[in-house]
C-alpha atoms as a PDB file:
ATOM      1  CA  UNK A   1       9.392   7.779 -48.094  1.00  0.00           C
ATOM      2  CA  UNK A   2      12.267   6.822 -45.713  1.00  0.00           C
ATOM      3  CA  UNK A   3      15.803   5.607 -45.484  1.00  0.00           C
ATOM      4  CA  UNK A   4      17.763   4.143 -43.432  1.00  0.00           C
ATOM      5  CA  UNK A   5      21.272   4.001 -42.689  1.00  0.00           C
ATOM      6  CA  UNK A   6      21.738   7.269 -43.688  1.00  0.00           C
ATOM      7  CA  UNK A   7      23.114   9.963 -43.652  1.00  0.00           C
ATOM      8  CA  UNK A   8      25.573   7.503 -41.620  1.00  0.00           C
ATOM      9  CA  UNK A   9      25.656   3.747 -42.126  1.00  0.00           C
ATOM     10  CA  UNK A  10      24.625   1.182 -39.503  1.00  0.00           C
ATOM     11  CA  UNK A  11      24.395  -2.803 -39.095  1.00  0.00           C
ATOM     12  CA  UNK A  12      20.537  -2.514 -38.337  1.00  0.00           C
ATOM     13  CA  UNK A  13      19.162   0.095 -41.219  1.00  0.00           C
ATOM     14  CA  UNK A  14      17.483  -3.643 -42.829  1.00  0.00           C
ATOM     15  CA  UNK A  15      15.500  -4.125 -39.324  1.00  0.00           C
ATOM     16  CA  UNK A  16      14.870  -0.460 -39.036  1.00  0.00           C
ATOM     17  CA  UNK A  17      13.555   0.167 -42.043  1.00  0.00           C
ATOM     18  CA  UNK A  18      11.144  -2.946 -41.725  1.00  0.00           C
ATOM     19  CA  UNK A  19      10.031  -2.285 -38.737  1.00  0.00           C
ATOM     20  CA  UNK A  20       9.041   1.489 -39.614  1.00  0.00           C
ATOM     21  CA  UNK A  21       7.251   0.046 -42.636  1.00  0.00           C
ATOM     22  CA  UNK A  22       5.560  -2.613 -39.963  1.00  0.00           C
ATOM     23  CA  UNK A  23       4.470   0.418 -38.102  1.00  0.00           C
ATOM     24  CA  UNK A  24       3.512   2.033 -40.779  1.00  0.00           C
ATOM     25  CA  UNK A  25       1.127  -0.817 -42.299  1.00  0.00           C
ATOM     26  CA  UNK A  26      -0.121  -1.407 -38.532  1.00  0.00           C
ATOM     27  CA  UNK A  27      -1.099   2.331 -38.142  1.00  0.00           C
ATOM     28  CA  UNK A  28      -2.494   2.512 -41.407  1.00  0.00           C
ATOM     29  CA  UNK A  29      -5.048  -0.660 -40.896  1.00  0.00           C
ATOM     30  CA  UNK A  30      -6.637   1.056 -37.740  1.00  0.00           C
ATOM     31  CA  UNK A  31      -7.077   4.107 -39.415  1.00  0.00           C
ATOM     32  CA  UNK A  32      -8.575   2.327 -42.395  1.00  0.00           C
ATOM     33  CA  UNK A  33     -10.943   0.777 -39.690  1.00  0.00           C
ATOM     34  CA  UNK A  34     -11.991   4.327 -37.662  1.00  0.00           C
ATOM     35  CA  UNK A  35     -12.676   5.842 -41.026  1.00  0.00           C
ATOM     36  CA  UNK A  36     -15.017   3.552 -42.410  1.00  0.00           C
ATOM     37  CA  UNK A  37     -16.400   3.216 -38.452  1.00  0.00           C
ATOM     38  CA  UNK A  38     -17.078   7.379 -39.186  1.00  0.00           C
ATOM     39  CA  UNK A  39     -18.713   6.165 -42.794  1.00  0.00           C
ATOM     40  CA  UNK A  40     -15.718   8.722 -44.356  1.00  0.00           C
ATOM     41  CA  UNK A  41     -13.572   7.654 -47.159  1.00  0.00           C
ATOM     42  CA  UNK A  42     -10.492   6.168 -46.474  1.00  0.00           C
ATOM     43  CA  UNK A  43      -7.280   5.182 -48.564  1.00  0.00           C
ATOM     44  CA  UNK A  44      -4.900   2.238 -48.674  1.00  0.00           C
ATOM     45  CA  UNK A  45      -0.911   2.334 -49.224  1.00  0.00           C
ATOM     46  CA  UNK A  46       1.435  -0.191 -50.684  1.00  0.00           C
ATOM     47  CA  UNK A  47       4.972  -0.237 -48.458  1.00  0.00           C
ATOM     48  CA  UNK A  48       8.017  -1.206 -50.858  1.00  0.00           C
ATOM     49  CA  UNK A  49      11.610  -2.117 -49.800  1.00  0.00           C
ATOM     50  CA  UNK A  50      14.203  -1.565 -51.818  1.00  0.00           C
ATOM     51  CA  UNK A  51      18.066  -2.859 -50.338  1.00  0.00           C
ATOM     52  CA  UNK A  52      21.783  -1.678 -51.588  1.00  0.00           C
ATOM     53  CA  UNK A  53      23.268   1.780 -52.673  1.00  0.00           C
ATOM     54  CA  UNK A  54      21.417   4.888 -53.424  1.00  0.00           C
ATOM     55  CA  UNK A  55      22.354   8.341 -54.323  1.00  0.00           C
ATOM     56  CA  UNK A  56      20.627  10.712 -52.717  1.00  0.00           C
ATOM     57  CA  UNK A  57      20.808  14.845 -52.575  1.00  0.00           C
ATOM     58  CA  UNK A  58      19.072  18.123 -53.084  1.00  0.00           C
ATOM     59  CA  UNK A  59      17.381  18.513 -56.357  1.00  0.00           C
ATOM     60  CA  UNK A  60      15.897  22.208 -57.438  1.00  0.00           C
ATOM     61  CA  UNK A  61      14.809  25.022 -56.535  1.00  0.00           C
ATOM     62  CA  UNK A  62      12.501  23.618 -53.586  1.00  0.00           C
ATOM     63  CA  UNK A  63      14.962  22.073 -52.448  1.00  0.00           C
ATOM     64  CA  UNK A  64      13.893  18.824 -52.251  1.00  0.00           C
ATOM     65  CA  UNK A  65      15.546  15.441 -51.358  1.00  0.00           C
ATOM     66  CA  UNK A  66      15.337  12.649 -53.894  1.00  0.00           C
ATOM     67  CA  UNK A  67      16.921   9.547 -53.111  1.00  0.00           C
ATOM     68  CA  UNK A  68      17.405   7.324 -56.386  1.00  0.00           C
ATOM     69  CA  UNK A  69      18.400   3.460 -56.250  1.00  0.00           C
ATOM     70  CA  UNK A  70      19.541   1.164 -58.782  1.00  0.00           C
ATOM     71  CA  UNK A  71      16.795  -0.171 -60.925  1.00  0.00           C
ATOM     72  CA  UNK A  72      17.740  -3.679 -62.353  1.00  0.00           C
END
């Protein structure tokens, strides 16, 4: 998972956020590619973008951050 514009907001957290999940998609085709090259299993992802406000914090006792959006 990411995020961007936070924890401060920004004019380019849109871009950034698409071009991390570019990157991502990139870096997960060639490692799709070397596994199956090494006749290992591999996996595949999905990317999703979701854009407007979220609500994000520390949830538990782990500690965790969750990030929650508005589901319409």
């Amino acid at each position: 998972m990411c995020a961007g514009g936070l924890p401060v907001a920004n004019t380019t957290h849109a871009t950034d956020v698409v071009n991390a999940a570019l990157e991502i998609q990139q870096f997960m085709k060639n490692h799709l590619q070397q596994r199956k090259q090494e006749n290992k299993e591999g996996f595949e992802i999905r990317i999703g973008i979701h854009t407007g406000t979220v609500v994000a914090g520390i949830v538990g006792v782990k500690n965790s951050l969750m990030i929650f959006g508005e589901i319409r």
